[in-house]
Protein backbone atom coordinates (compact mmCIF):
# COMPACT_ATOMS: atom_id res chain seq x y z
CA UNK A 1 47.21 74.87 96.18
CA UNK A 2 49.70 75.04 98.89
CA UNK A 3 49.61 76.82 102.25
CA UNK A 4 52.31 78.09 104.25
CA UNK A 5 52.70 76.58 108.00
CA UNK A 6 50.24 77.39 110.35
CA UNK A 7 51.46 79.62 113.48
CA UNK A 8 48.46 79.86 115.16
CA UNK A 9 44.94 78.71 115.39
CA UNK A 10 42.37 80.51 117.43
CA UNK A 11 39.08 79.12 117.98
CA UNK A 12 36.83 79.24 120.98
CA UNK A 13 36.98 82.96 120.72
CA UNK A 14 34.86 85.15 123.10
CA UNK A 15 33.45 87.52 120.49
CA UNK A 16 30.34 87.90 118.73
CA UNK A 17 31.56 88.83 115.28
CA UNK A 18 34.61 86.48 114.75
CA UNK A 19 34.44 82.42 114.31
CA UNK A 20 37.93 81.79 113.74
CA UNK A 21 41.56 83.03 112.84
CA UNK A 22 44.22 81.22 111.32
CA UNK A 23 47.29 82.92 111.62
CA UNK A 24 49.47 80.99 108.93
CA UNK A 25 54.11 82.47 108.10
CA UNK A 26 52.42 85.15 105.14
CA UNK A 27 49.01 85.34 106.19
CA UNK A 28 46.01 85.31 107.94
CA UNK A 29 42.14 83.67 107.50
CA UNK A 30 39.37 84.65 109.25
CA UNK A 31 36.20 83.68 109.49
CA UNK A 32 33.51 85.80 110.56
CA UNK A 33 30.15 84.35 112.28
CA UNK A 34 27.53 86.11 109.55
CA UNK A 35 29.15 84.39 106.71
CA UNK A 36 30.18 80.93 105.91
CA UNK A 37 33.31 82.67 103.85
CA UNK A 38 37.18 82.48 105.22
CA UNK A 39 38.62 85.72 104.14
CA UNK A 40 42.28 85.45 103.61
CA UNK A 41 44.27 88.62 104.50
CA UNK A 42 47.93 89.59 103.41
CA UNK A 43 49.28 91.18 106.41
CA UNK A 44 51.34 93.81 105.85
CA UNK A 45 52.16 94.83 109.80
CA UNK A 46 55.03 92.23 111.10
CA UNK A 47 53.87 92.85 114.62
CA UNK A 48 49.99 92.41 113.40
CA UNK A 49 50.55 88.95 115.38
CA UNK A 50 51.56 90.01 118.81
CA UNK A 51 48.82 92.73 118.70
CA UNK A 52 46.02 90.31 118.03
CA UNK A 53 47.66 88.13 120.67
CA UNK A 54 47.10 91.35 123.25
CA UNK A 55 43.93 92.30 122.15
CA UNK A 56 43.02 89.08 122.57
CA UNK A 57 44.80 89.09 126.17
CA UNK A 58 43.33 92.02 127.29
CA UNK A 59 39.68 90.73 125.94
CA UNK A 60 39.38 94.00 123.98
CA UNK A 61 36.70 93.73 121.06
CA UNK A 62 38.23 91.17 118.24
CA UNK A 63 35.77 92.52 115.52
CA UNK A 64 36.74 96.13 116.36
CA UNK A 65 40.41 95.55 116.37
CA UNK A 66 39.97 93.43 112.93
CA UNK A 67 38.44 96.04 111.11
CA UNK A 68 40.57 99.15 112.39
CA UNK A 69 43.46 96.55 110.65
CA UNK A 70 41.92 96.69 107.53
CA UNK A 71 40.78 100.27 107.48
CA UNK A 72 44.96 101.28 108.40
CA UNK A 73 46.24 98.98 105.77
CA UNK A 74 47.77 96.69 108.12
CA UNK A 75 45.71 94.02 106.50
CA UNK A 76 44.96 93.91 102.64
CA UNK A 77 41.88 91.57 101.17
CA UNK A 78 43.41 88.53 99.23
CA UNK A 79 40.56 86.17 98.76
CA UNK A 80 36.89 85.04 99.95
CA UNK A 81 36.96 81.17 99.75
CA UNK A 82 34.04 79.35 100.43
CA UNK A 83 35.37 75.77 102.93
C-alpha cells in the first residue's frame, strides 16, 4: 500500500470528539476519540485545508466543522482502517 506525502499532522487537538488528522496531497485521516478506527476521507473541496486550518485558528468546534464537511460533500468516506 502506498500513501501520498503527508502535508500536515495535527495532534494535540483541543476538542473532545477528534484524536487526530492527517492531512496527506489526496486525502485526509481522522481519527475520532470513541473509536480506535482512522477514517480516510477523499476530499473533494481544494480549500478543505485552509478551512480546517481557520477553524482550527479560531478554536471553533473541530467535530462540528468535520461533520458539516461530510454532510456538504466536501468530504466523501473512503475507508475505516483499523492501526
Amino acid at each position: 500500500m502506498k500513501f501520498s506525502k503527508i502535508l500536515k499532522d495535527y495532534t494535540d487537538l483541543e476538542s473532545s470528539a477528534v484524536d487526530r488528522i492527517v492531512l496527506r496531497e489526496d486525502c485526509v485521516e481522522i481519527q475520532f476519540k470513541t473509536s480506535k478506527h482512522v477514517y480516510k476521507y477523499d476530499i473533494k473541496d481544494e480549500n478543505w485545508g485552509n478551512s480546517l486550518q481557520e477553524c482550527l485558528d479560531n478554536k471553533e468546534s473541530l467535530g462540528k466543522f468535520l461533520n458539516n464537511s461530510i454532510k456538504q460533500g466536501n468530504l466523501e468516506l473512503i475507508s475505516k482502517i483499523l492501526p
